[in-house]
C-alpha atoms as a PDB file:
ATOM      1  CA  UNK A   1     -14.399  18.600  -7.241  1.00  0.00           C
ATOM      2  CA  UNK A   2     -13.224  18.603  -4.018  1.00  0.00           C
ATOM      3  CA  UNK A   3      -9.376  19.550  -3.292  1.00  0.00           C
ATOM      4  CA  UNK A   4      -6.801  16.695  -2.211  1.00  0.00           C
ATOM      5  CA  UNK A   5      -6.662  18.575   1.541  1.00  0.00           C
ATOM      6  CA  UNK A   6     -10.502  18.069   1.717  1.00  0.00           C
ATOM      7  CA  UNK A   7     -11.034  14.831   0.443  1.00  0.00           C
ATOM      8  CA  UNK A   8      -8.111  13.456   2.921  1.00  0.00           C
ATOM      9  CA  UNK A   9      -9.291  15.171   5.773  1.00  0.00           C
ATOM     10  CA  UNK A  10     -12.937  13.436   4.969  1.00  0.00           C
ATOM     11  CA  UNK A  11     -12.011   9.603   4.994  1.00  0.00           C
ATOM     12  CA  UNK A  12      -9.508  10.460   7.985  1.00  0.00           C
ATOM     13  CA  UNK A  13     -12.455  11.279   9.511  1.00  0.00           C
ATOM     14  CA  UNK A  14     -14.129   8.010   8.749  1.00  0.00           C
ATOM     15  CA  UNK A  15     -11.545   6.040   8.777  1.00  0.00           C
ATOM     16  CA  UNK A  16     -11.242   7.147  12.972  1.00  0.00           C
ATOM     17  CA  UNK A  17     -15.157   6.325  12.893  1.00  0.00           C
ATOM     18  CA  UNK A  18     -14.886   2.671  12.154  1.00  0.00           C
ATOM     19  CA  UNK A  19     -14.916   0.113  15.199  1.00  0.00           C
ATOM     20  CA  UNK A  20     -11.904  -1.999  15.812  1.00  0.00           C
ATOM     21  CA  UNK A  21     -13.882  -5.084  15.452  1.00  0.00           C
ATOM     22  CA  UNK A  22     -15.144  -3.505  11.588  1.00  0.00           C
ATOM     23  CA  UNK A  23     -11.804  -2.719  11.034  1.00  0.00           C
ATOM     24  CA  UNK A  24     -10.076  -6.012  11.454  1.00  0.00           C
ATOM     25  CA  UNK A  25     -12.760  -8.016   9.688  1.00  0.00           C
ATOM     26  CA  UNK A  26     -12.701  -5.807   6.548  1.00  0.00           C
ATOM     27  CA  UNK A  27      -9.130  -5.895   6.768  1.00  0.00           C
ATOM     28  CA  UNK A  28      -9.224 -10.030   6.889  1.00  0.00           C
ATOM     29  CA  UNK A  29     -11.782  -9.626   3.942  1.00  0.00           C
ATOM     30  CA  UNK A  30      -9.482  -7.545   1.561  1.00  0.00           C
ATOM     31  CA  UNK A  31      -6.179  -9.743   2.573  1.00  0.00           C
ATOM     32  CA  UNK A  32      -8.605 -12.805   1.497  1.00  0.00           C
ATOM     33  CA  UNK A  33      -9.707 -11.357  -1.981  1.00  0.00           C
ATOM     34  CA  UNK A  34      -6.114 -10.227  -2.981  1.00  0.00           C
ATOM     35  CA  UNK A  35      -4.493 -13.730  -1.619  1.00  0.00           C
ATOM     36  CA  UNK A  36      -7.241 -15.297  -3.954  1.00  0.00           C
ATOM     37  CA  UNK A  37      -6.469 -12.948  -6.805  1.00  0.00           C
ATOM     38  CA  UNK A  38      -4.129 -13.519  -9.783  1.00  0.00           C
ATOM     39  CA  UNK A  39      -1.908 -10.539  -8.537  1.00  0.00           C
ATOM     40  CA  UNK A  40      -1.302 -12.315  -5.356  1.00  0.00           C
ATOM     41  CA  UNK A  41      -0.639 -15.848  -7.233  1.00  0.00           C
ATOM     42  CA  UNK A  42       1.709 -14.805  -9.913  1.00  0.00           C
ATOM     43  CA  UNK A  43       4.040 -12.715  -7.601  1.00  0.00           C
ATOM     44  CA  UNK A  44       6.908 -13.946  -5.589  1.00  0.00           C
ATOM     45  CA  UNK A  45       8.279 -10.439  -4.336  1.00  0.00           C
ATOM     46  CA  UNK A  46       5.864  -8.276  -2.677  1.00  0.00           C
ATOM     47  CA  UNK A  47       6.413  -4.853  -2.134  1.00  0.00           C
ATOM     48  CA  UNK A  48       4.519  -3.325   0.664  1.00  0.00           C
ATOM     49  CA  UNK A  49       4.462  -1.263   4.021  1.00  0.00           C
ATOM     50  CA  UNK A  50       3.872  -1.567   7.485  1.00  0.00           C
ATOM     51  CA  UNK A  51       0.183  -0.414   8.272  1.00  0.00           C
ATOM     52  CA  UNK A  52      -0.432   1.901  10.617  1.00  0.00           C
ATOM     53  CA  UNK A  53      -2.850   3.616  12.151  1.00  0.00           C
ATOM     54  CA  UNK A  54      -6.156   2.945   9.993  1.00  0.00           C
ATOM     55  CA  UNK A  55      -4.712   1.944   6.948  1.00  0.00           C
ATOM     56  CA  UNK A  56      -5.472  -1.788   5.923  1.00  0.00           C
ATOM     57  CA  UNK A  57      -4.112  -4.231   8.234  1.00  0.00           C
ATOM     58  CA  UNK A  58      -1.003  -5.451   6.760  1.00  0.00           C
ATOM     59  CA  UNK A  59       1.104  -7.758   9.153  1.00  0.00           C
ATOM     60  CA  UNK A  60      -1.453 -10.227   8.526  1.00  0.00           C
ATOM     61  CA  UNK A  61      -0.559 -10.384   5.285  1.00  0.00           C
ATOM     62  CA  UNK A  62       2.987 -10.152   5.235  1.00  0.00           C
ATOM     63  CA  UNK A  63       2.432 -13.737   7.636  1.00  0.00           C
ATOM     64  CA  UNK A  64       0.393 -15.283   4.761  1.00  0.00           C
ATOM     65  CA  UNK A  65       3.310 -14.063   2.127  1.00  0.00           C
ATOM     66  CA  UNK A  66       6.104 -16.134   4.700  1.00  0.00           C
ATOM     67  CA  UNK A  67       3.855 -19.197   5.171  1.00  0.00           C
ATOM     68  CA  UNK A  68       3.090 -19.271   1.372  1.00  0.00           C
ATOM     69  CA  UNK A  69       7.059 -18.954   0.244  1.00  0.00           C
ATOM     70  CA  UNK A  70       6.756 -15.188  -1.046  1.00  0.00           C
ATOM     71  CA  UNK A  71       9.629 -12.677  -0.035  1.00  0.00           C
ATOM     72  CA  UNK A  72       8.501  -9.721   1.376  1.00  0.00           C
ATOM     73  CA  UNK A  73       9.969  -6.173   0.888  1.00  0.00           C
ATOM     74  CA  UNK A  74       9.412  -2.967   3.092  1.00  0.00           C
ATOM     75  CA  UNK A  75       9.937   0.850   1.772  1.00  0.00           C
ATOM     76  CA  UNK A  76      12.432   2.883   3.452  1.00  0.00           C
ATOM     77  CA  UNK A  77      12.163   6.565   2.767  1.00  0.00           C
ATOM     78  CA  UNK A  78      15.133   8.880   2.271  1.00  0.00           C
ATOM     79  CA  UNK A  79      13.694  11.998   3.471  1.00  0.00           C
ATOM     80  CA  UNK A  80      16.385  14.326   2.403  1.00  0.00           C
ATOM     81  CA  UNK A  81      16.339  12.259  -1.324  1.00  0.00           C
ATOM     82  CA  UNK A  82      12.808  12.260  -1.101  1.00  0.00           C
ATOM     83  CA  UNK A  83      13.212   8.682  -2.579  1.00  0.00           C
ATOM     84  CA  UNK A  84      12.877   5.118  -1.206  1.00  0.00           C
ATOM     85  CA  UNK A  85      14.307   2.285  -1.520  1.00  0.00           C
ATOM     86  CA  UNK A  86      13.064  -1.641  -0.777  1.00  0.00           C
ATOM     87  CA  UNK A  87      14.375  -3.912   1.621  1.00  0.00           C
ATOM     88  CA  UNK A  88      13.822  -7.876   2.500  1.00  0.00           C
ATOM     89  CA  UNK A  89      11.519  -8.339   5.920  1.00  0.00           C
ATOM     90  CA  UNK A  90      12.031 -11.493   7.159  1.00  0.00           C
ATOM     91  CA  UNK A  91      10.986 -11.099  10.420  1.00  0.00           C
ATOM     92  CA  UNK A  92       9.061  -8.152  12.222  1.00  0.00           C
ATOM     93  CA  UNK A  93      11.933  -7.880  14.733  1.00  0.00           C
ATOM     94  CA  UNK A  94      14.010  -6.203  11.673  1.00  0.00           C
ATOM     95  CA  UNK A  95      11.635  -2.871  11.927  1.00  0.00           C
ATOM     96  CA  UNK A  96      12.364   0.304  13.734  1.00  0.00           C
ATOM     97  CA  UNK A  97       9.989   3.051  14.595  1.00  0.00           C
ATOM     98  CA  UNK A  98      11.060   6.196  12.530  1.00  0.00           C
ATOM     99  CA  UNK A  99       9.116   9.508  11.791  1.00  0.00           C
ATOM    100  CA  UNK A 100       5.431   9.731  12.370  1.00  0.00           C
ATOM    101  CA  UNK A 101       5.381   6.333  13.992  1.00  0.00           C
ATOM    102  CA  UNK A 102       6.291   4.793  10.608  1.00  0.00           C
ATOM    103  CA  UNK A 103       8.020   1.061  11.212  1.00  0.00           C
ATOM    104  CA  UNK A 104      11.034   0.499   8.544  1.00  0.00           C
ATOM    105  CA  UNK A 105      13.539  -2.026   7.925  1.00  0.00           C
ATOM    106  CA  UNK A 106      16.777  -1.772   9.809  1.00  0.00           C
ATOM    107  CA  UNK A 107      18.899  -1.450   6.916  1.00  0.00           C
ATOM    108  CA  UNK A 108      21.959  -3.056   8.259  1.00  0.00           C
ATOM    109  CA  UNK A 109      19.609  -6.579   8.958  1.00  0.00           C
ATOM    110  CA  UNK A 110      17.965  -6.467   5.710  1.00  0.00           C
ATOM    111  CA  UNK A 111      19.148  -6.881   2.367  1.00  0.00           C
ATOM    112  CA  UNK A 112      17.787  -4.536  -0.347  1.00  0.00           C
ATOM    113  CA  UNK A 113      16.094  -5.306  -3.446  1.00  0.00           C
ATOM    114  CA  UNK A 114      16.186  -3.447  -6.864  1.00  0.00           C
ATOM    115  CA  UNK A 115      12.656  -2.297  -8.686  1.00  0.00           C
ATOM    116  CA  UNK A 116      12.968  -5.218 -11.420  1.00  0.00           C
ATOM    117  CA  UNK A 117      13.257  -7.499  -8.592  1.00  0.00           C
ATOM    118  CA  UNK A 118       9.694  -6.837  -7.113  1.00  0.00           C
ATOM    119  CA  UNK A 119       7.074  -8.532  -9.354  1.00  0.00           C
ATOM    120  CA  UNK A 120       3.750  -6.634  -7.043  1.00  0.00           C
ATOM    121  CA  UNK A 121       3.656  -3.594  -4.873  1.00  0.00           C
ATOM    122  CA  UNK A 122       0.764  -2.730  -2.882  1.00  0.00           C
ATOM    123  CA  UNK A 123       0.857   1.270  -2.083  1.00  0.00           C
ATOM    124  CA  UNK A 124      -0.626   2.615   0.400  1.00  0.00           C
ATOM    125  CA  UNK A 125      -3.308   5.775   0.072  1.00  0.00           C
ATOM    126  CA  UNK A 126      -6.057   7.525   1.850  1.00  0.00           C
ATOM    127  CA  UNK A 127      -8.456   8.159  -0.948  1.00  0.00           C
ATOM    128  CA  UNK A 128      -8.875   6.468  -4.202  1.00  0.00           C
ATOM    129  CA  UNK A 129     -10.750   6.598  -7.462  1.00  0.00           C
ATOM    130  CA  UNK A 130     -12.453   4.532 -10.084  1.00  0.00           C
ATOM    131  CA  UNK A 131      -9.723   4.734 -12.393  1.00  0.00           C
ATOM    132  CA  UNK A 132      -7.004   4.228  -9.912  1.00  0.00           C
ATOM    133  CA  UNK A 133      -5.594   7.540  -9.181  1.00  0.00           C
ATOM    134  CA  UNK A 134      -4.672   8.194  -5.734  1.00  0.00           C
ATOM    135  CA  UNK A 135      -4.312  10.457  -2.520  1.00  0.00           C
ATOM    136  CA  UNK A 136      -1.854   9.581  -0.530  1.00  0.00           C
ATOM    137  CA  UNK A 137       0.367  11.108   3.003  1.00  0.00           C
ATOM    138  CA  UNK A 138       1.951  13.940   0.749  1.00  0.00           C
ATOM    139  CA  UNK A 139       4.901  12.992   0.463  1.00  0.00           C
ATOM    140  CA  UNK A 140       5.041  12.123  -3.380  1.00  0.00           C
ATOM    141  CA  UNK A 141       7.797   8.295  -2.583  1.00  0.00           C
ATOM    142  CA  UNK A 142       5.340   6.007  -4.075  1.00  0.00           C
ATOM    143  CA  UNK A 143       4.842   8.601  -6.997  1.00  0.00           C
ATOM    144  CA  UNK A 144       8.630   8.851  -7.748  1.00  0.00           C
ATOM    145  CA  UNK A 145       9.679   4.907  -7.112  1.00  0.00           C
ATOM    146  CA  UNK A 146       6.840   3.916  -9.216  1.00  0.00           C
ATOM    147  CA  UNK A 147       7.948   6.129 -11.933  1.00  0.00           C
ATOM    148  CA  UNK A 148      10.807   3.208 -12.859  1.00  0.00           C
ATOM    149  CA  UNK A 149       8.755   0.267 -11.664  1.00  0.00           C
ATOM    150  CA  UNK A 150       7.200  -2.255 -14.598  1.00  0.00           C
ATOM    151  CA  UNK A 151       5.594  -4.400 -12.140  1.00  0.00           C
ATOM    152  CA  UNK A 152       2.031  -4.533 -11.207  1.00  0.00           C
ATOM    153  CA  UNK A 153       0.760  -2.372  -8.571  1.00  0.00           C
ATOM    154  CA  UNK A 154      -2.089  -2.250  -6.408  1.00  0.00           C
ATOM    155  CA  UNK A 155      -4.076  -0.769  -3.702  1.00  0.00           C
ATOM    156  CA  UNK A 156      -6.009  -2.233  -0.389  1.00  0.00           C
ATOM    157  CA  UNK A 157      -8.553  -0.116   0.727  1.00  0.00           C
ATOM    158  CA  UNK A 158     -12.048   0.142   2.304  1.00  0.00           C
ATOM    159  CA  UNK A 159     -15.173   0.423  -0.184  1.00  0.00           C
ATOM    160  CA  UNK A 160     -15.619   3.721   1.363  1.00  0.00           C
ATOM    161  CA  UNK A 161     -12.310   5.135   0.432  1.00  0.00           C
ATOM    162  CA  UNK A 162     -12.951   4.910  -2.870  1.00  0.00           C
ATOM    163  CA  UNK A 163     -14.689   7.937  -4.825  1.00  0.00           C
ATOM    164  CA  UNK A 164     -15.603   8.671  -8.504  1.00  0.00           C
ATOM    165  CA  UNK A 165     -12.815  11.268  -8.897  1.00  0.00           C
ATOM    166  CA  UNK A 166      -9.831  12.380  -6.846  1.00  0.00           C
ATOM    167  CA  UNK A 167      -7.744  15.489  -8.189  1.00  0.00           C
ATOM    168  CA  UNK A 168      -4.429  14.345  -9.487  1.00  0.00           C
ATOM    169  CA  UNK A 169      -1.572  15.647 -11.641  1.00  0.00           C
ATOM    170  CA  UNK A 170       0.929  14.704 -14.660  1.00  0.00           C
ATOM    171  CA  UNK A 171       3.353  13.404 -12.478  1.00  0.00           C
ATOM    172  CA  UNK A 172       0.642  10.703 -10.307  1.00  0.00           C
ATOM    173  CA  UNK A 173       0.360   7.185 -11.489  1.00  0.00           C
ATOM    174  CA  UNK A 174      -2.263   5.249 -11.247  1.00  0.00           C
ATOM    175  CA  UNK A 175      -2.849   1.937  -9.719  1.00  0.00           C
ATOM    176  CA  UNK A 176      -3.945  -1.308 -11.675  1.00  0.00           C
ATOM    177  CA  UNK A 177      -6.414  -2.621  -9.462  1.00  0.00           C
ATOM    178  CA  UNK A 178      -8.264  -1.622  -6.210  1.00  0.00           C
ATOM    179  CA  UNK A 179      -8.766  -4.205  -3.721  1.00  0.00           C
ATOM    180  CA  UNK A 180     -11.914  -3.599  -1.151  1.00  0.00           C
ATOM    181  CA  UNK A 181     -13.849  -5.709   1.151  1.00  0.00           C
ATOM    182  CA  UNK A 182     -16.492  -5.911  -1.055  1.00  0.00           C
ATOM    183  CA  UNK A 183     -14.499  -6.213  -4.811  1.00  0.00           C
ATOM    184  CA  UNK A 184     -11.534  -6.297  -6.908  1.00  0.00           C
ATOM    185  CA  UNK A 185     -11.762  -3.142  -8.966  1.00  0.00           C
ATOM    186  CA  UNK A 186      -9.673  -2.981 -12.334  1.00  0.00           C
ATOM    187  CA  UNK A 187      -9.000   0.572 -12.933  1.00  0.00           C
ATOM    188  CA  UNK A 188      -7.311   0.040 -16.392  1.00  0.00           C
ATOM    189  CA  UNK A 189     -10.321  -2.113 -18.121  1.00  0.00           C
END
């Protein structure tokens, strides 16, 4: 099996292949199958982050939460904690640019939620597998919030991001469902 450094390093690659025009209509795709899915209908919190990049286009989403009532929460990371922490988005104006180009709430115009508050949180990865295990940026947040989360949690993703196996360790939690252009995929079934 191919290392996490290796398998990353391969859907970067085609991830930076795709055409804009591909990318945005998968990306409307995927928002459509999870907005018609029962994880998107029974939540009223939504935990998720600011795409960037290649990663699945998520501001249109975060405009379908607002129009459809939903609150919407954005990760900030604590990179000295190594933690994160969730905070209300109620408008895009209430991001700032931070490391690596990542957008985050400005904490001091946002108000933060707790992890029981949050009923669905979408994480974010490079590579995925069948049974929901995941490669993210490295850093290990999602790993260590989700570790005292009991909501349901998800992934968005392109059909070619996800693989029969990634490498993964005691510590990584998997995700419930995987949600592609092409399918919803329940990894726990």
């Amino acid at each position: 099996m191919a290392t996490k450094a290796i398998l990353r390093m391969k859907i970067k690659e085609k991830l930076n292949e795709i055409s804009e025009l591909t990318y945005k209509r998968r990306s409307i795709d995927i928002i459509n199958l999870l907005c018609q899915s029962s994880y998107w209908k029974e939540a009223n919190t939504i935990g998720v982050t600011i795409s960037r990049g290649r990663e699945v286009e998520t501001n249109e989403l975060i405009h379908r939460a607002w129009n459809e009532g939903k609150q919407v929460v954005v990760p900030k990371c604590d990179a000295k904690e190594k933690k994160m922490t969730f905070y209300k988005l109620t408008s895009f104006s209430q991001l700032e640019t931070v490391y690596f180009g990542l957008q985050e709430p400005i904490v001091q115009q946002t108000e933060r939620y707790l992890p029981t508050q949050i009923d669905l949180i979408i994480t974010p990865g490079i590579v995925f597998d069948q049974k929901g295990y995941r490669i993210g940026y490295g850093g290990g947040y999602y790993d260590r919030y989700l570790a005292s989360y009991n909501g349901e949690v998800i992934a968005l993703a392109f059909s070619f991001q996800v693989t029969n196996k990634v490498p993964f360790e005691e510590h990584d939690l998997p995700v419930k469902a995987i949600i592609t252009e092409k399918e919803i995929i329940n990894c726990h079934d």
